[in-house]
Protein backbone atom coordinates (compact mmCIF):
# COMPACT_ATOMS: atom_id res chain seq x y z
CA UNK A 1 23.17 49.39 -13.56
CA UNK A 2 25.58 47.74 -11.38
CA UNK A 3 27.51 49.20 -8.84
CA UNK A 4 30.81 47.27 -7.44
CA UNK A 5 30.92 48.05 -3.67
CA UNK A 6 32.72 47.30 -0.62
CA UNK A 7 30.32 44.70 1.30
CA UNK A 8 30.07 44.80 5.26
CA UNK A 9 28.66 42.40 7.45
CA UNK A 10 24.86 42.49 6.47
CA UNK A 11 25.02 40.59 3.35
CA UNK A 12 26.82 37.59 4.41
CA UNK A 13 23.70 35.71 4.23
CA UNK A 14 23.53 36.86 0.49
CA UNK A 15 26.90 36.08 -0.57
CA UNK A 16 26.42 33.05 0.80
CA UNK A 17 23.57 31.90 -0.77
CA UNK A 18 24.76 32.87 -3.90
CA UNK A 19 27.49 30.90 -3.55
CA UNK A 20 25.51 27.54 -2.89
CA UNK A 21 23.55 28.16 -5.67
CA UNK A 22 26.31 28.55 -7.94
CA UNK A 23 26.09 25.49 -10.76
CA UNK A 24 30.00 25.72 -10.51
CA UNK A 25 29.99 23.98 -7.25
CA UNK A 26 27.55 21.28 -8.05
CA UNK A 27 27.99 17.64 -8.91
CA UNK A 28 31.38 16.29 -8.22
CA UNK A 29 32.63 20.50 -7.30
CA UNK A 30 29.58 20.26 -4.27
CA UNK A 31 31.86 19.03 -1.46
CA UNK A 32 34.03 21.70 -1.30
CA UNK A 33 31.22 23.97 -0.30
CA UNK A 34 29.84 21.59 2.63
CA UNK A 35 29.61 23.64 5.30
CA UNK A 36 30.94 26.88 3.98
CA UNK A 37 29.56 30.15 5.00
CA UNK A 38 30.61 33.57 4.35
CA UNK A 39 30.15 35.28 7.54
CA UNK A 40 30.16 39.23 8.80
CA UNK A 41 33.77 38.52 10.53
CA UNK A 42 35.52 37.00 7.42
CA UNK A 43 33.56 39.98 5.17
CA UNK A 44 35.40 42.09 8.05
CA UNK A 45 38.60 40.78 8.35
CA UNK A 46 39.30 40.54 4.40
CA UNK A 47 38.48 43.46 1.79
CA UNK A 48 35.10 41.40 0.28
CA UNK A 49 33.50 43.35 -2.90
CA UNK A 50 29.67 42.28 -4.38
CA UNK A 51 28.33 43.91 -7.50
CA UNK A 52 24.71 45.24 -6.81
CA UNK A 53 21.76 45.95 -8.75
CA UNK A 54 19.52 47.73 -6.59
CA UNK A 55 19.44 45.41 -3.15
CA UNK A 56 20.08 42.72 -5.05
CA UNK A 57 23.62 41.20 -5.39
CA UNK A 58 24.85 39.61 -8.33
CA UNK A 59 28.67 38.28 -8.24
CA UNK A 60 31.34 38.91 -5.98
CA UNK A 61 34.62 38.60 -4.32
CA UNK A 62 37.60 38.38 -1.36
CA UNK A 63 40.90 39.75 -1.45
CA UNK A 64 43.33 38.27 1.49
CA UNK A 65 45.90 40.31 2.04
CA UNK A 66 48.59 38.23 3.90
CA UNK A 67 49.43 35.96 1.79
CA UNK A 68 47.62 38.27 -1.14
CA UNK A 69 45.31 35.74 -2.72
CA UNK A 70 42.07 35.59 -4.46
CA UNK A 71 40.04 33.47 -2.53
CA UNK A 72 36.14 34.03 -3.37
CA UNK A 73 34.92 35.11 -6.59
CA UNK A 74 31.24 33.90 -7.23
CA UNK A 75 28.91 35.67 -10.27
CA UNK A 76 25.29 34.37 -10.05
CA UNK A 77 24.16 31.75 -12.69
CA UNK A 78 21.50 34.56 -14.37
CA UNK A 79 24.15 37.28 -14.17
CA UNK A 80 27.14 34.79 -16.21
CA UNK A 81 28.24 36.01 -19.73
CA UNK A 82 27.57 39.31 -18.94
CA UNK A 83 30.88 40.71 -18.64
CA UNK A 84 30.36 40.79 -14.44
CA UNK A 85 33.16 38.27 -13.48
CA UNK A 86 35.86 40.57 -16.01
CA UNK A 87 34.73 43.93 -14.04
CA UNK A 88 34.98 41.60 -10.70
CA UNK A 89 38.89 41.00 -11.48
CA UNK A 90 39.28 44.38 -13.12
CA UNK A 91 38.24 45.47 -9.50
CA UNK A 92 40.21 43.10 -7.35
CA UNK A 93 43.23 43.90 -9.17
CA UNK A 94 42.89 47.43 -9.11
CA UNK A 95 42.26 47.17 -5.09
CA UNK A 96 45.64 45.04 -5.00
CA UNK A 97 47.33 48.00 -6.88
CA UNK A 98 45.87 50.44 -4.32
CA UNK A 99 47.47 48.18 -1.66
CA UNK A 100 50.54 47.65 -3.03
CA UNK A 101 50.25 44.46 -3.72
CA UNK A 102 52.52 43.06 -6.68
CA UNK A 103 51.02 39.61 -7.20
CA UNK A 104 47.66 38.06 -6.47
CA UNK A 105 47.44 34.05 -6.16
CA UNK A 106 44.62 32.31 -7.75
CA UNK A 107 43.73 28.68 -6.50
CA UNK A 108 41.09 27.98 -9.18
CA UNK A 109 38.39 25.92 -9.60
CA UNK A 110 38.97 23.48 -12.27
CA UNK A 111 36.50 24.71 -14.71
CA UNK A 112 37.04 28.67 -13.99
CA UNK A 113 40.90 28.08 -15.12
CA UNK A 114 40.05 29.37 -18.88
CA UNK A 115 38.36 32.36 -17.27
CA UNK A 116 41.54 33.51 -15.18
CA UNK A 117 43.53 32.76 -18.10
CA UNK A 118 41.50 34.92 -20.25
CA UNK A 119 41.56 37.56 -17.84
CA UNK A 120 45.24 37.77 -17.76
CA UNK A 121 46.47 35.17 -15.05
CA UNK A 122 49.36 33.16 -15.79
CA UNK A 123 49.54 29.23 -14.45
CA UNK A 124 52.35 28.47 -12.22
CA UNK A 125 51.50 25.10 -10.87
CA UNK A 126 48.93 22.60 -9.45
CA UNK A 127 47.85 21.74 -6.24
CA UNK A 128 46.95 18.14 -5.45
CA UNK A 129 43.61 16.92 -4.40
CA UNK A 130 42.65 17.06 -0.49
CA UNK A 131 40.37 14.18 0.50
CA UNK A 132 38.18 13.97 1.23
CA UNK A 133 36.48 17.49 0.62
CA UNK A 134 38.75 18.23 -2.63
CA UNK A 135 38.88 15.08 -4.79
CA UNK A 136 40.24 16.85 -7.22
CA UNK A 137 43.78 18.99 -8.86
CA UNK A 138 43.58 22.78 -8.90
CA UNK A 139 44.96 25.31 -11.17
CA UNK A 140 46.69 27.53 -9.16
CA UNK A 141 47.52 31.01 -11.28
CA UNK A 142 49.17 34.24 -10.30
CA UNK A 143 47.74 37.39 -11.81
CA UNK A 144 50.45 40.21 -11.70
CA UNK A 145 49.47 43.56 -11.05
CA UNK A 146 51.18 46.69 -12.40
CA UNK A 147 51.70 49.37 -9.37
CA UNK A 148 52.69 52.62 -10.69
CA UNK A 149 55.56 54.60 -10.22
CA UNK A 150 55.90 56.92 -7.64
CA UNK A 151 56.48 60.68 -8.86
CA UNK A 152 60.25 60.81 -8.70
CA UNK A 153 61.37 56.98 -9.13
């Protein structure tokens, strides 16, 4: 069973670490992880969401707000093909609905750009490389989000 649940400060450390051990960011993806760490005031500051088994966390993800943008979403190696990083969007998008947001950016990770696809995002550009921690283009994708009506509109 995995739960999807708001994460606080105390597993920084675990998101983190999941994160560097992610075989996404390896190779010629490893620089733009030098140096990164999720830590209890970013977790704080923006609405940050890991899916749990037990005490154990397997995938998850950050929603900024201002501008509203995807900016983490991590599932663990062992946990991939399981249908996890689906139920992570699914999540993130319905938290955007719940915040009124319209539109989520996406600046993807070269090789995650069929996943956001699949899941519904649609391309709208791509950003140059940033030497000399980002040698590379991204995908940058929009996923709309449907907010409901109000009663009476």
């Amino acid at each position: 069973m995995v739960d999807i649940v708001r994460a606080t400060g105390s597993p920084a450390a675990s998101l983190t670490a999941l994160m560097h051990a992610s075989s996404a960011c390896q190779g010629e993806y490893a620089s733009i992880l030098d140096g990164y760490t999720v830590t209890p005031a970013y977790i704080e500051a923006h609405p940050t969401f890991a899916a749990m088994t037990g005490d154990e966390v397997l995938g998850f993800y950050a929603l900024l707000e201002e501008p509203p943008e995807l900016d983490i979403l991590f599932v663990a190696d062992a946990a991939q093909g399981l249908g996890l990083g689906s139920r992570l969007v699914a999540h993130m998008l319905a938290e955007a609905r719940a915040r009124d947001i319209p539109a989520v950016r996406v600046v993807s990770h070269p090789p995650a750009l069929p996943f956001y696809l699949r899941m519904g995002a649609r391309r709208t550009g791509t950003l140059p490389p940033k030497p000399p921690k980002i040698a590379w283009a991204r995908p940058e994708l929009r996923f709309e989000v449907a907010i409901p009506l109000q009663s009476g509109e």
